[in-house]
N, C-alpha and C. Protein backbone atom coordinates (compact mmCIF):
# COMPACT_ATOMS: atom_id res chain seq x y z
N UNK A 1 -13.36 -36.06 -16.38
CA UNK A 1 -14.32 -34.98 -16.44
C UNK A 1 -14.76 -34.56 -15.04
N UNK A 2 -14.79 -35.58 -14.08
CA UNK A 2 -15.60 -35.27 -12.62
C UNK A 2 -14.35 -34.15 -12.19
N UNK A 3 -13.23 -34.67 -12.53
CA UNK A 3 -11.72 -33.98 -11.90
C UNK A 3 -11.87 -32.73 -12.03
N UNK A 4 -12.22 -32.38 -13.47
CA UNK A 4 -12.32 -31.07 -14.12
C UNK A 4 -13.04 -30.40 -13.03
N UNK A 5 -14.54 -31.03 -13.26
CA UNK A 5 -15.57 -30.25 -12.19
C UNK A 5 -15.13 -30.12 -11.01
N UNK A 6 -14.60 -30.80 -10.09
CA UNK A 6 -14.09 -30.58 -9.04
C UNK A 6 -13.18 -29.67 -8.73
N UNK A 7 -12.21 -29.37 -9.57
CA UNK A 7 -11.04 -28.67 -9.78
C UNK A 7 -11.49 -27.03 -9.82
N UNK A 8 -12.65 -27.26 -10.81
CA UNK A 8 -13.05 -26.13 -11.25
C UNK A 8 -14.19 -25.01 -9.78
N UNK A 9 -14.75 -25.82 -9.33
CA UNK A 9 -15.87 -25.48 -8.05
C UNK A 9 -14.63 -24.72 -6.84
N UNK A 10 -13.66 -26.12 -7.14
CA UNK A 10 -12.49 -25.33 -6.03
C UNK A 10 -12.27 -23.76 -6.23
N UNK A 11 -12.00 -23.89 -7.48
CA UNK A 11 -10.76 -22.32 -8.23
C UNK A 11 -11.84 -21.07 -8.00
N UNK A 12 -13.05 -21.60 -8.25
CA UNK A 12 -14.45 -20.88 -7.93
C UNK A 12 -14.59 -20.21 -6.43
N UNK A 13 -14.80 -21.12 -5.84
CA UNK A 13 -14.75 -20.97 -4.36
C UNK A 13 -13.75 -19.96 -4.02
N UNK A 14 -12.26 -20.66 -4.18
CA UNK A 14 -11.37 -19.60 -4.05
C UNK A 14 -11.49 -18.41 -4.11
N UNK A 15 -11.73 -18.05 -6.15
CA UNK A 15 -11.68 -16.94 -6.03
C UNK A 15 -13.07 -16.17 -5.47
N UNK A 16 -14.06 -16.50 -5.15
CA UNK A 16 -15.08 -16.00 -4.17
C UNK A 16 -14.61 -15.12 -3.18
N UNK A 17 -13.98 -16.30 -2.64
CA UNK A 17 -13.03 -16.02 -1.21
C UNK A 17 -12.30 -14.92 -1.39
N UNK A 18 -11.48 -14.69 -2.51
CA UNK A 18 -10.36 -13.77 -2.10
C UNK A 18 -11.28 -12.08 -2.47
N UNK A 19 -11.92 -12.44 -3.39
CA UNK A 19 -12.92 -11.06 -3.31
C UNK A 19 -13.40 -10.76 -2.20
N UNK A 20 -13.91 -11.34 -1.48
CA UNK A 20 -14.38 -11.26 -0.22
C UNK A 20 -13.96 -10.92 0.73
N UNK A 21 -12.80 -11.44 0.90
CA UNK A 21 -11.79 -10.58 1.52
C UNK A 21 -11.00 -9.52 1.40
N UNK A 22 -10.81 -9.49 0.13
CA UNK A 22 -10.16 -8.10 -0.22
C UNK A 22 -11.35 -6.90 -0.01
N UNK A 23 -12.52 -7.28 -0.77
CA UNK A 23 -13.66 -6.46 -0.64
C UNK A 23 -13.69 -5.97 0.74
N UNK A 24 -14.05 -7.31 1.13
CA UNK A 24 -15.11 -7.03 2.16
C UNK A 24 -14.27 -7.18 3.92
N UNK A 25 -13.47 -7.99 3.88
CA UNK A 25 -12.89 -8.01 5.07
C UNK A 25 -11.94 -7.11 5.55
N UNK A 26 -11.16 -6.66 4.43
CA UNK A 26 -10.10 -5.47 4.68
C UNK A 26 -10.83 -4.41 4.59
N UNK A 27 -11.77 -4.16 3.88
CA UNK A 27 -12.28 -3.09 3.55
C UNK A 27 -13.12 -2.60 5.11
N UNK A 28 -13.25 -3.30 5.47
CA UNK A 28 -13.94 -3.36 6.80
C UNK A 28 -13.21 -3.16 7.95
N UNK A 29 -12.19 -3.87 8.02
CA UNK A 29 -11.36 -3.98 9.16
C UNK A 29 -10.01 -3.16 8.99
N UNK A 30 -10.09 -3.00 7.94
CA UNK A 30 -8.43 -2.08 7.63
C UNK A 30 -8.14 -0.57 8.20
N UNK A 31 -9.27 0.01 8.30
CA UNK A 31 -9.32 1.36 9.05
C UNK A 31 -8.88 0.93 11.08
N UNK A 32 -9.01 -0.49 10.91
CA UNK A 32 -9.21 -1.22 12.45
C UNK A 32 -7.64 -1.43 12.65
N UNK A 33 -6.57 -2.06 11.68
CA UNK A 33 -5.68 -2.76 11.96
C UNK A 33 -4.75 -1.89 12.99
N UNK A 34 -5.29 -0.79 13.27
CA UNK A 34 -3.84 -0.36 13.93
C UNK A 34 -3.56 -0.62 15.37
N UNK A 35 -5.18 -0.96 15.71
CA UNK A 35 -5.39 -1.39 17.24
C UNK A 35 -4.34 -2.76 17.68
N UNK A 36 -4.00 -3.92 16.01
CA UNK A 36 -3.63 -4.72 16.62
C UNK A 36 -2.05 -4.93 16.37
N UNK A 37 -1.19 -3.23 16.62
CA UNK A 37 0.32 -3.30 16.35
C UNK A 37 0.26 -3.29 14.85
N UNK A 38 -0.08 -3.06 14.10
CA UNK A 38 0.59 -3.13 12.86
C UNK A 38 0.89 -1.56 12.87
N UNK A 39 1.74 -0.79 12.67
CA UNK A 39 1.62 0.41 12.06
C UNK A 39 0.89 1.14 10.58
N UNK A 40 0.47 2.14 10.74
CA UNK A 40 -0.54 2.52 9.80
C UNK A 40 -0.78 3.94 9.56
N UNK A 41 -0.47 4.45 7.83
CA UNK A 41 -0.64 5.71 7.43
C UNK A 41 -1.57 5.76 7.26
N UNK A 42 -1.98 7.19 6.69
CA UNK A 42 -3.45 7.46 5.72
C UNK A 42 -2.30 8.77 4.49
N UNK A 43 -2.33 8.03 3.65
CA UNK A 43 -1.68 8.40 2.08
C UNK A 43 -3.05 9.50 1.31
N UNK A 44 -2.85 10.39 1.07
CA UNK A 44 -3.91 11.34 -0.30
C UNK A 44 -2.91 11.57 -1.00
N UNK A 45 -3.19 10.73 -2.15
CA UNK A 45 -3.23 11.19 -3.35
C UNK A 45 -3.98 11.78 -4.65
N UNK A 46 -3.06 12.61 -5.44
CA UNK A 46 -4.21 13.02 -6.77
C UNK A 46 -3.92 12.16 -7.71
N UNK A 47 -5.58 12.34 -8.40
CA UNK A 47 -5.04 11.12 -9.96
C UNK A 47 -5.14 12.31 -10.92
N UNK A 48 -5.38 12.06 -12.51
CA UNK A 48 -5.09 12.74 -13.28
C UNK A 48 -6.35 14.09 -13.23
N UNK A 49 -7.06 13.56 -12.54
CA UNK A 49 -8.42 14.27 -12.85
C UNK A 49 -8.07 15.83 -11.87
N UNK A 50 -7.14 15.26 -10.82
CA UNK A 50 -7.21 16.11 -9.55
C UNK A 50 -7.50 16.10 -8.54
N UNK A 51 -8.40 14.61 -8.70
CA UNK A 51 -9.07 14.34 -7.10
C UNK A 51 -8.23 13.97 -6.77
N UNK A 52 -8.36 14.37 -5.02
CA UNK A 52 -7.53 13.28 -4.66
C UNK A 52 -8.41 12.33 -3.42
N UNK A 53 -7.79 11.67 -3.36
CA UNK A 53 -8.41 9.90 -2.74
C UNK A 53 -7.47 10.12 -1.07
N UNK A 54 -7.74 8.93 -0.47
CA UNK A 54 -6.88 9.01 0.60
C UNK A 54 -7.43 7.28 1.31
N UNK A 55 -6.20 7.03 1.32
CA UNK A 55 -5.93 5.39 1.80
C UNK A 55 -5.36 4.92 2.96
N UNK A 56 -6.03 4.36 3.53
CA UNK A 56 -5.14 3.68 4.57
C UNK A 56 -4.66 2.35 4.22
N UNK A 57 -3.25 2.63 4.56
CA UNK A 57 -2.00 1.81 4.60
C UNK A 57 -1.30 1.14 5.79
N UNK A 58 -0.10 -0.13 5.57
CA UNK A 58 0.44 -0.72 6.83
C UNK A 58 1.73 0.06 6.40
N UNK A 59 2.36 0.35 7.26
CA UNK A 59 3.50 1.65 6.76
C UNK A 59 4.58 0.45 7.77
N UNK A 60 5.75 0.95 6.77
CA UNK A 60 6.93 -0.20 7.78
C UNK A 60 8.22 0.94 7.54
N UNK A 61 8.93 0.81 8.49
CA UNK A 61 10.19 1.79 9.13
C UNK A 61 11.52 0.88 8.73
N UNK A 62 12.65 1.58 8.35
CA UNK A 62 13.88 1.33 7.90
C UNK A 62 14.54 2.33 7.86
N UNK A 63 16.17 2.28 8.71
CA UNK A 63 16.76 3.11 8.68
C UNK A 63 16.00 4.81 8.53
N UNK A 64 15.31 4.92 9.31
CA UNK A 64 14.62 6.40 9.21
C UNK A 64 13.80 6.47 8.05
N UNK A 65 13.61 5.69 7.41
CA UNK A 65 13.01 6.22 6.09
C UNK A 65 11.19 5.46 6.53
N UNK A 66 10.28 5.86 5.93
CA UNK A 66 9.09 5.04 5.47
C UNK A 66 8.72 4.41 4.38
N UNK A 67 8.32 3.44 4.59
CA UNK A 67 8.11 2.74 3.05
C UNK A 67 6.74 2.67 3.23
N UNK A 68 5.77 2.13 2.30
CA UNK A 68 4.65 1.29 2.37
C UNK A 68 5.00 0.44 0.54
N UNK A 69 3.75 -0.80 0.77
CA UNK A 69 3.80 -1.85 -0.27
C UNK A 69 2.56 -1.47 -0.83
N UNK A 70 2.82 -1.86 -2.26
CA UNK A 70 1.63 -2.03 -2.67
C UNK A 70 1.19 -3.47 -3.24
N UNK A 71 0.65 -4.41 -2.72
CA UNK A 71 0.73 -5.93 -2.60
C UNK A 71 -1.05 -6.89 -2.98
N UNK A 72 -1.65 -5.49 -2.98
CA UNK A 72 -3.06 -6.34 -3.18
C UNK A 72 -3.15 -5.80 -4.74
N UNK A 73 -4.26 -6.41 -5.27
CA UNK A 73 -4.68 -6.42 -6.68
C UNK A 73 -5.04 -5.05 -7.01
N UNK A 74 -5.90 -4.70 -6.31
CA UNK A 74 -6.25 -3.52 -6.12
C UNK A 74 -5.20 -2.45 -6.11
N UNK A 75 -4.15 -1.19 -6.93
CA UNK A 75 -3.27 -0.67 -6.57
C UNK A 75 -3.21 0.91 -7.30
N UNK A 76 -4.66 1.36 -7.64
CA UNK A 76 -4.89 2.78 -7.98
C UNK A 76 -4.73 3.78 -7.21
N UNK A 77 -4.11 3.39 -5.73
CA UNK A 77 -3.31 4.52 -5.30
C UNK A 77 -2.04 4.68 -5.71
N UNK A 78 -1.63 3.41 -5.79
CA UNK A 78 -0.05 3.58 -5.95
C UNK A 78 0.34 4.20 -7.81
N UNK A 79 -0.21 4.18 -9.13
CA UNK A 79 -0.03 4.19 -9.45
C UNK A 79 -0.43 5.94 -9.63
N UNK A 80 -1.30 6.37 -8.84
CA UNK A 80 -1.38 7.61 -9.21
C UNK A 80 -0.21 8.24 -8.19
N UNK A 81 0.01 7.99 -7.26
CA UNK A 81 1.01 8.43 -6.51
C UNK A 81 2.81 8.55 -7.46
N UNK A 82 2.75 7.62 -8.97
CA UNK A 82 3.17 7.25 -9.20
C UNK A 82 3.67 8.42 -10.03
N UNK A 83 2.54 8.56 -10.73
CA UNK A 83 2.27 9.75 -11.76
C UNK A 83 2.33 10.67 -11.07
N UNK A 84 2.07 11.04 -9.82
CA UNK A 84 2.10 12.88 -9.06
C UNK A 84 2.53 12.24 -7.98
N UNK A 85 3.86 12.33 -7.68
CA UNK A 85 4.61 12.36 -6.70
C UNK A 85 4.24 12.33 -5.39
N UNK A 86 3.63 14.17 -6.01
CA UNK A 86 3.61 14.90 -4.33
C UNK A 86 2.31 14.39 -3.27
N UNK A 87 2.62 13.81 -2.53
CA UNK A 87 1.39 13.38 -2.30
C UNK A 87 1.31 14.00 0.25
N UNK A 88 0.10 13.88 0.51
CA UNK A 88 0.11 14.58 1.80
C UNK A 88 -0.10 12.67 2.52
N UNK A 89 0.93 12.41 3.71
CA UNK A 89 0.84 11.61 4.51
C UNK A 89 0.21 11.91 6.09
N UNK A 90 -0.15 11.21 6.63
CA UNK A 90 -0.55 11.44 8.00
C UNK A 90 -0.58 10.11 8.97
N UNK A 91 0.93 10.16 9.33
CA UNK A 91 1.46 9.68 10.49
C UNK A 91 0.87 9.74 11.68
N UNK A 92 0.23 9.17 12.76
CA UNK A 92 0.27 9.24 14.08
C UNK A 92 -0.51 10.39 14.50
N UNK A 93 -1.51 10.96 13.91
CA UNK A 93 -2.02 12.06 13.42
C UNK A 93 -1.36 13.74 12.90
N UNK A 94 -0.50 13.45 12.53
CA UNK A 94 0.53 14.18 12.38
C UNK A 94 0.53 14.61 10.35
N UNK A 95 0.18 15.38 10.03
CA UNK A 95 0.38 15.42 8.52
C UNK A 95 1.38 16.63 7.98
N UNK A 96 1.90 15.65 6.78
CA UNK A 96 3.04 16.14 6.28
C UNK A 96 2.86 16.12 4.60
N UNK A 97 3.13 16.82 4.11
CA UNK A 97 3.91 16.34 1.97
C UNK A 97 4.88 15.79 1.95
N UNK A 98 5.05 14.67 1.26
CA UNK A 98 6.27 14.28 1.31
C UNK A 98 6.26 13.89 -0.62
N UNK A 99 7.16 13.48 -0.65
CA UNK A 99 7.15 12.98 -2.17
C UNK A 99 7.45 11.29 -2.14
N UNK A 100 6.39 10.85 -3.02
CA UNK A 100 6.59 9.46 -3.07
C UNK A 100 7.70 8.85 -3.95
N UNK A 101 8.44 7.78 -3.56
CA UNK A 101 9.73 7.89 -4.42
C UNK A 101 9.60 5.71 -4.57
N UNK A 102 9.73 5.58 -6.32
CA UNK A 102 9.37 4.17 -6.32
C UNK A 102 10.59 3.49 -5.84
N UNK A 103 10.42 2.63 -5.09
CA UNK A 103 11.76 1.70 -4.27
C UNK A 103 12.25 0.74 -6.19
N UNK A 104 13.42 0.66 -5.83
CA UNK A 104 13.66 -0.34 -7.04
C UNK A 104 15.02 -0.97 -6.76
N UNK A 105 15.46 -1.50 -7.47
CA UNK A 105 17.07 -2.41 -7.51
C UNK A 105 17.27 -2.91 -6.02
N UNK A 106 18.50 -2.67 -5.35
CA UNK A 106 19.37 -3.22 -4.52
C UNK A 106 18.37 -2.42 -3.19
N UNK A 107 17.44 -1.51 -3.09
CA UNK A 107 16.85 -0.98 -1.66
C UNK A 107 15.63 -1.67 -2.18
N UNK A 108 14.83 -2.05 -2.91
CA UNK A 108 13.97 -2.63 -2.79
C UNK A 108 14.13 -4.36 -2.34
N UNK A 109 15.11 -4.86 -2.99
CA UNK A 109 15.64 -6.48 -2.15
C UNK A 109 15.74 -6.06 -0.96
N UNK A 110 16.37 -5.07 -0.32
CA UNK A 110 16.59 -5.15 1.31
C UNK A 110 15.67 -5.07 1.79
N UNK A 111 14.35 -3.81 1.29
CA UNK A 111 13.12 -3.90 2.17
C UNK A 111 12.44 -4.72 2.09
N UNK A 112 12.41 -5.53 0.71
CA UNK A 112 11.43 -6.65 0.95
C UNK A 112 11.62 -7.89 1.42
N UNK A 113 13.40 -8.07 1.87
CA UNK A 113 14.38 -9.23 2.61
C UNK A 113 13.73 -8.63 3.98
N UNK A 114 13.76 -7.44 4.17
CA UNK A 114 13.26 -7.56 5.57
C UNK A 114 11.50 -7.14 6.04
N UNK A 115 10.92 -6.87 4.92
CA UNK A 115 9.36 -6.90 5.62
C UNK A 115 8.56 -8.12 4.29
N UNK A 116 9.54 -9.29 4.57
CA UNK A 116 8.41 -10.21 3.37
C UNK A 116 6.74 -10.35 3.12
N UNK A 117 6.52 -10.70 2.56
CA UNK A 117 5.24 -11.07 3.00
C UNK A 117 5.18 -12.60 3.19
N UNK A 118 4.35 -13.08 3.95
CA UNK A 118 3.63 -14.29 4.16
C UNK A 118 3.42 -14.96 3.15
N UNK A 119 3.40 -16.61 3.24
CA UNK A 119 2.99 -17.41 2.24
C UNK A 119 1.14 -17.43 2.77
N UNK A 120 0.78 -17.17 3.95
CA UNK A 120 -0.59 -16.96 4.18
C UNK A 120 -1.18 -15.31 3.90
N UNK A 121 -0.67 -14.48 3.26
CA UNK A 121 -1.28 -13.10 3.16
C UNK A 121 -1.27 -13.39 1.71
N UNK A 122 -0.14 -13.83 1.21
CA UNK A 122 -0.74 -13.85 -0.22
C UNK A 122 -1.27 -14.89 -0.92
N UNK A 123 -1.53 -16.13 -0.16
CA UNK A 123 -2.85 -16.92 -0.06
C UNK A 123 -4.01 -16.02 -0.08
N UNK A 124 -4.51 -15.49 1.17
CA UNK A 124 -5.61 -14.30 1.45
C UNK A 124 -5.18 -13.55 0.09
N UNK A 125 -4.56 -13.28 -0.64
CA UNK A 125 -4.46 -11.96 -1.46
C UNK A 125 -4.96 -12.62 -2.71
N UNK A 126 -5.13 -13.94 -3.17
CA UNK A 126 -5.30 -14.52 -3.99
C UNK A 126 -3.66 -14.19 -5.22
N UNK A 127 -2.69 -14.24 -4.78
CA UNK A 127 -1.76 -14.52 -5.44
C UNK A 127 -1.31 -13.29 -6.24
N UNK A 128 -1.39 -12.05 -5.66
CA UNK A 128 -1.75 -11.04 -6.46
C UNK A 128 -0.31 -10.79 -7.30
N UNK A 129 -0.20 -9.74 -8.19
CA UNK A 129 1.24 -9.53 -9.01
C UNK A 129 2.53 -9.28 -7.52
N UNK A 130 3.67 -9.29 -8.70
CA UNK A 130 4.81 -8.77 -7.48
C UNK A 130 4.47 -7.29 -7.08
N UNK A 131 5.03 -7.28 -5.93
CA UNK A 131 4.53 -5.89 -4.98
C UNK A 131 5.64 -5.34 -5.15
N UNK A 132 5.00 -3.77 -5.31
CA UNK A 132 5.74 -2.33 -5.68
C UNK A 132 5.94 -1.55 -4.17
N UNK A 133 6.92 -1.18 -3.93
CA UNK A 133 7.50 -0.18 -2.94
C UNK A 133 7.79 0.78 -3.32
N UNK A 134 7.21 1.87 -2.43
CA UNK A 134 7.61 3.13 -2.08
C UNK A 134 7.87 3.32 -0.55
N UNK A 135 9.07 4.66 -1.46
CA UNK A 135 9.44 5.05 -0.01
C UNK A 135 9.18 6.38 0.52
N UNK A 136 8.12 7.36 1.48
CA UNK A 136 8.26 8.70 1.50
C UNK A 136 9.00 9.62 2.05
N UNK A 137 9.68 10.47 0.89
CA UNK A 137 10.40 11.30 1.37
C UNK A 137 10.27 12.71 1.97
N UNK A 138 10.35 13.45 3.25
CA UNK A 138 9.79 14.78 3.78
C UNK A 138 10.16 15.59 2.65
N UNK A 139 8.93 16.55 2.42
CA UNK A 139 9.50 17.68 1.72
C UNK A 139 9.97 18.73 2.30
N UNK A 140 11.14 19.52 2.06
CA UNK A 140 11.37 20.12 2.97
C UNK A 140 11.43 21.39 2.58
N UNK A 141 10.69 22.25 3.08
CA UNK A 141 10.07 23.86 2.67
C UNK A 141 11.41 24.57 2.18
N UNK A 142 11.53 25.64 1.26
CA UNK A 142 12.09 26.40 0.89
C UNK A 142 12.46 27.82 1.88
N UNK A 143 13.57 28.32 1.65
CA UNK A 143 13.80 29.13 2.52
C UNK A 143 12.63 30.27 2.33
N UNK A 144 12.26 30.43 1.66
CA UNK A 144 11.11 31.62 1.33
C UNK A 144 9.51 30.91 2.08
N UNK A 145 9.60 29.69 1.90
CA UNK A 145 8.44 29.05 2.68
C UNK A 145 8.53 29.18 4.35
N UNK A 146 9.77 28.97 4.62
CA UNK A 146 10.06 29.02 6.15
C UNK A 146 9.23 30.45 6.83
N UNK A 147 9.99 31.49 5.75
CA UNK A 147 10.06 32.99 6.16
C UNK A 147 8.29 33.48 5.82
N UNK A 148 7.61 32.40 5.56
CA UNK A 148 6.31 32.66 5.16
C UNK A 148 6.28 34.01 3.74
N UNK A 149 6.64 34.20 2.98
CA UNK A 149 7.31 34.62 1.58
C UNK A 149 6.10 33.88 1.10
């Protein structure tokens, strides 16, 4: 019975912890991470309603393309991005539409063979589900868009 209790204060603690961090430490510092090399978008998307939201992300590069993960518990951007594609990115302060496109099969093993995650991030993440990839693709204006039409 003491085991139990003990066992149990731990799993407690834990998950304290990982709220806390997800809450409160990323939530805090994540607008920060770019100071320390990580690369970093800001994603708007719409949900069904129309709003749209806008997130900052760790954005990772392959063969020309962009990806970002969606890896924390938390993932109501990605799924509305999911549902409406079209979504506006902003690179380096640089903004673009691109269309979000879900990574799957044989390009999702490669990106995630090469940007794994940590056995310590998803410690910090409290163990969250398997992580979803996307990749964004430029949209690229129509000849009538070019000609301002």
């Amino acid at each position: 019975m003491k085991l139990t209790k003990i066992v149990g204060v731990i799993v407690a603690i834990y998950i304290v912890f990982v709220v806390l961090f997800e809450a409160g430490f990323l939530g805090y510092y994540q607008p920060k991470l770019e100071s320390t090399g990580i690369p970093m978008l800001v994603v708007t998307v719409t949900d069904e309603a129309g709003e749209a939201t806008s997130r900052r992300l760790a954005r990772f590069e392959t063969d020309g393309k962009t990806y970002v993960s969606a890896h924390h518990w938390t993932r109501g951007w990605y799924h509305n991005a999911v549902k409406n594609p079209q979504v506006s990115v902003e690179i380096d302060g640089a903004i673009a539409d691109y269309i979000a496109v879900q990574v799957e099969g044989d390009e999702f093993q490669d990106v995630a063979t090469q940007f794994p995650l940590p056995f310590a991030a998803l410690f910090l993440m409290g163990f969250p589900p398997e992580r979803d990839i996307l990749r964004f693709d430029p949209v690229i204006p129509s000849m009538d868009q070019r000609r301002g039409s």
